[in-house]
C-alpha atoms as a PDB file:
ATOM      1  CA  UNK A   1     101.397 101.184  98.644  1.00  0.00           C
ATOM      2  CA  UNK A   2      98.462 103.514  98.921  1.00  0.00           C
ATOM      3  CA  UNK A   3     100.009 105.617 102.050  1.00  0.00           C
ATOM      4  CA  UNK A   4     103.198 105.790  99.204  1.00  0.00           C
ATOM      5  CA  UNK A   5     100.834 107.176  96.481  1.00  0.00           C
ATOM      6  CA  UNK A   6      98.945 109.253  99.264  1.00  0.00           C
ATOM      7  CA  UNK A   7     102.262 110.921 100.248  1.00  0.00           C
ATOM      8  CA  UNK A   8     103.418 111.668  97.094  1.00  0.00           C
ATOM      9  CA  UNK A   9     100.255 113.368  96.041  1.00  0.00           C
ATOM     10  CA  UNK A  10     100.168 115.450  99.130  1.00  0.00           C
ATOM     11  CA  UNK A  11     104.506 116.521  98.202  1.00  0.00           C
ATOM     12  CA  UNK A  12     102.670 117.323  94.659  1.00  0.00           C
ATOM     13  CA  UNK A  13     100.377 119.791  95.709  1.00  0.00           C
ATOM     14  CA  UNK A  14     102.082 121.301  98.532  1.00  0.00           C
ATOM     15  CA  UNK A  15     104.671 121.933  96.039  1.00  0.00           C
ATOM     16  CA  UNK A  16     101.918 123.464  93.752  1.00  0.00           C
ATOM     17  CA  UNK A  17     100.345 125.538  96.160  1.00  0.00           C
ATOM     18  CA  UNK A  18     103.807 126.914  97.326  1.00  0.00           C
ATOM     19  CA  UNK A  19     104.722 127.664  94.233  1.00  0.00           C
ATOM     20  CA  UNK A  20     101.607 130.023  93.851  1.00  0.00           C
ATOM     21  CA  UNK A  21     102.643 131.581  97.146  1.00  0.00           C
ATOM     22  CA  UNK A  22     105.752 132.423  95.165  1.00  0.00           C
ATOM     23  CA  UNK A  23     104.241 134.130  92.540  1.00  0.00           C
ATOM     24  CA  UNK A  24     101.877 135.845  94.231  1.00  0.00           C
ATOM     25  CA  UNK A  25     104.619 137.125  97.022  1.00  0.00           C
ATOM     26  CA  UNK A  26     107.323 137.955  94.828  1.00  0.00           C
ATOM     27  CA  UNK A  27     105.832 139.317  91.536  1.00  0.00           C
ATOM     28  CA  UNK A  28     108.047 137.493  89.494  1.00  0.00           C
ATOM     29  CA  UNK A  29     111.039 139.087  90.509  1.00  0.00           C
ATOM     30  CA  UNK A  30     112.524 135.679  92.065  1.00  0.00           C
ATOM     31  CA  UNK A  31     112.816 132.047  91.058  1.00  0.00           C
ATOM     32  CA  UNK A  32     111.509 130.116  93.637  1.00  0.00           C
ATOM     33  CA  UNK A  33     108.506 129.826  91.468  1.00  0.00           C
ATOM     34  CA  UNK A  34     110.419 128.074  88.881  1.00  0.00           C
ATOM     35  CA  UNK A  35     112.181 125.663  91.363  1.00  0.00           C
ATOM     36  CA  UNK A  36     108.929 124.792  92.995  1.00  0.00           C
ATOM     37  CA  UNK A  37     107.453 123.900  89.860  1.00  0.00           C
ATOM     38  CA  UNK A  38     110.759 121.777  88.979  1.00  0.00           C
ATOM     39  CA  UNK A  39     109.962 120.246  92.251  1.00  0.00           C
ATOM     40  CA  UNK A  40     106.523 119.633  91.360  1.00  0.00           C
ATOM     41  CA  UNK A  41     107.319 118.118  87.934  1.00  0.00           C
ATOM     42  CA  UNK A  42     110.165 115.912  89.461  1.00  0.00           C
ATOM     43  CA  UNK A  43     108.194 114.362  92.198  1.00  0.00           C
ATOM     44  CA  UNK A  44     105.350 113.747  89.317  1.00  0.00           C
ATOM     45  CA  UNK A  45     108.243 112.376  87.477  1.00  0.00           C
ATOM     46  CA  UNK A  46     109.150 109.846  90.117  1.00  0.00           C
ATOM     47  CA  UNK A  47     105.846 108.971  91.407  1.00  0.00           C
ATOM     48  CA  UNK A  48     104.918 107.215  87.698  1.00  0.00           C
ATOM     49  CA  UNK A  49     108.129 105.750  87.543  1.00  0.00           C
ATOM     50  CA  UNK A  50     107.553 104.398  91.078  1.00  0.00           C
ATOM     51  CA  UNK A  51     104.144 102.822  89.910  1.00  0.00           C
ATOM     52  CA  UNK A  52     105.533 101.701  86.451  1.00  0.00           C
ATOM     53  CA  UNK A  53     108.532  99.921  88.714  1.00  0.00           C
ATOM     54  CA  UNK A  54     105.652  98.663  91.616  1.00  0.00           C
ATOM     55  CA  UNK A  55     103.274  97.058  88.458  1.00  0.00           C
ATOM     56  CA  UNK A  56     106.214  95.053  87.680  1.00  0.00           C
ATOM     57  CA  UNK A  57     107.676  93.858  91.121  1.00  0.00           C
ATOM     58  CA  UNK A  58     104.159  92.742  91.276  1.00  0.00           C
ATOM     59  CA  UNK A  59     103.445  95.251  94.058  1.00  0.00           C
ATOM     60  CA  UNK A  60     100.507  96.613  92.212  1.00  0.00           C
ATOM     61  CA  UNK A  61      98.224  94.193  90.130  1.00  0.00           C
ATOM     62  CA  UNK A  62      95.746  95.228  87.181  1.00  0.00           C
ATOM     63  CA  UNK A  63      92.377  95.015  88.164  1.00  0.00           C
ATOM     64  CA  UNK A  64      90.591  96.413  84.800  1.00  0.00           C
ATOM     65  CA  UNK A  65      87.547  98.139  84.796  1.00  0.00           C
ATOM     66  CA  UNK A  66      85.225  96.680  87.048  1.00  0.00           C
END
C-alpha cells in the first residue's frame, strides 16, 4: 500500500513540476499548462478515492494519534 501511495505522490508532483516547465517555456501561449494541472488534480482525485476505497476493504486500518 505504501509503494501505491509513494507512486502516486511522485505522478503528483512530476505532473506539478511539468506543468511549471509549461508555463515557464511557453508564456502562456499553449495549454499544456492547463492539461498538466487537470492531470495533477485528477490523479489527486483518484489517489483519495483510492484510500477512502482501501480504509474500507480493510486494506488500511486507523491507527489514531499515537
Amino acid at each position: 500500500m505504501r509503494y501505491v501511495v509513494l507512486i502516486a505522490f511522485i505522478l503528483i508532483i512530476g505532473s506539478l513540476g511539468s506543468a511549471l516547465v509549461f508555463l515557464m517555456k511557453d508564456k502562456g501561449k499553449s495549454d499544456r499548462t492547463v492539461k498538466a494541472l487537470a492531470l495533477r488534480v485528477g490523479f489527486s482525485i483518484t489517489l483519495f478515492l483510492f484510500i477512502l476505497f482501501s480504509y474500507w476493504m480493510g486494506w488500511i486500518n486507523y491507527t489514531g494519534i499515537r
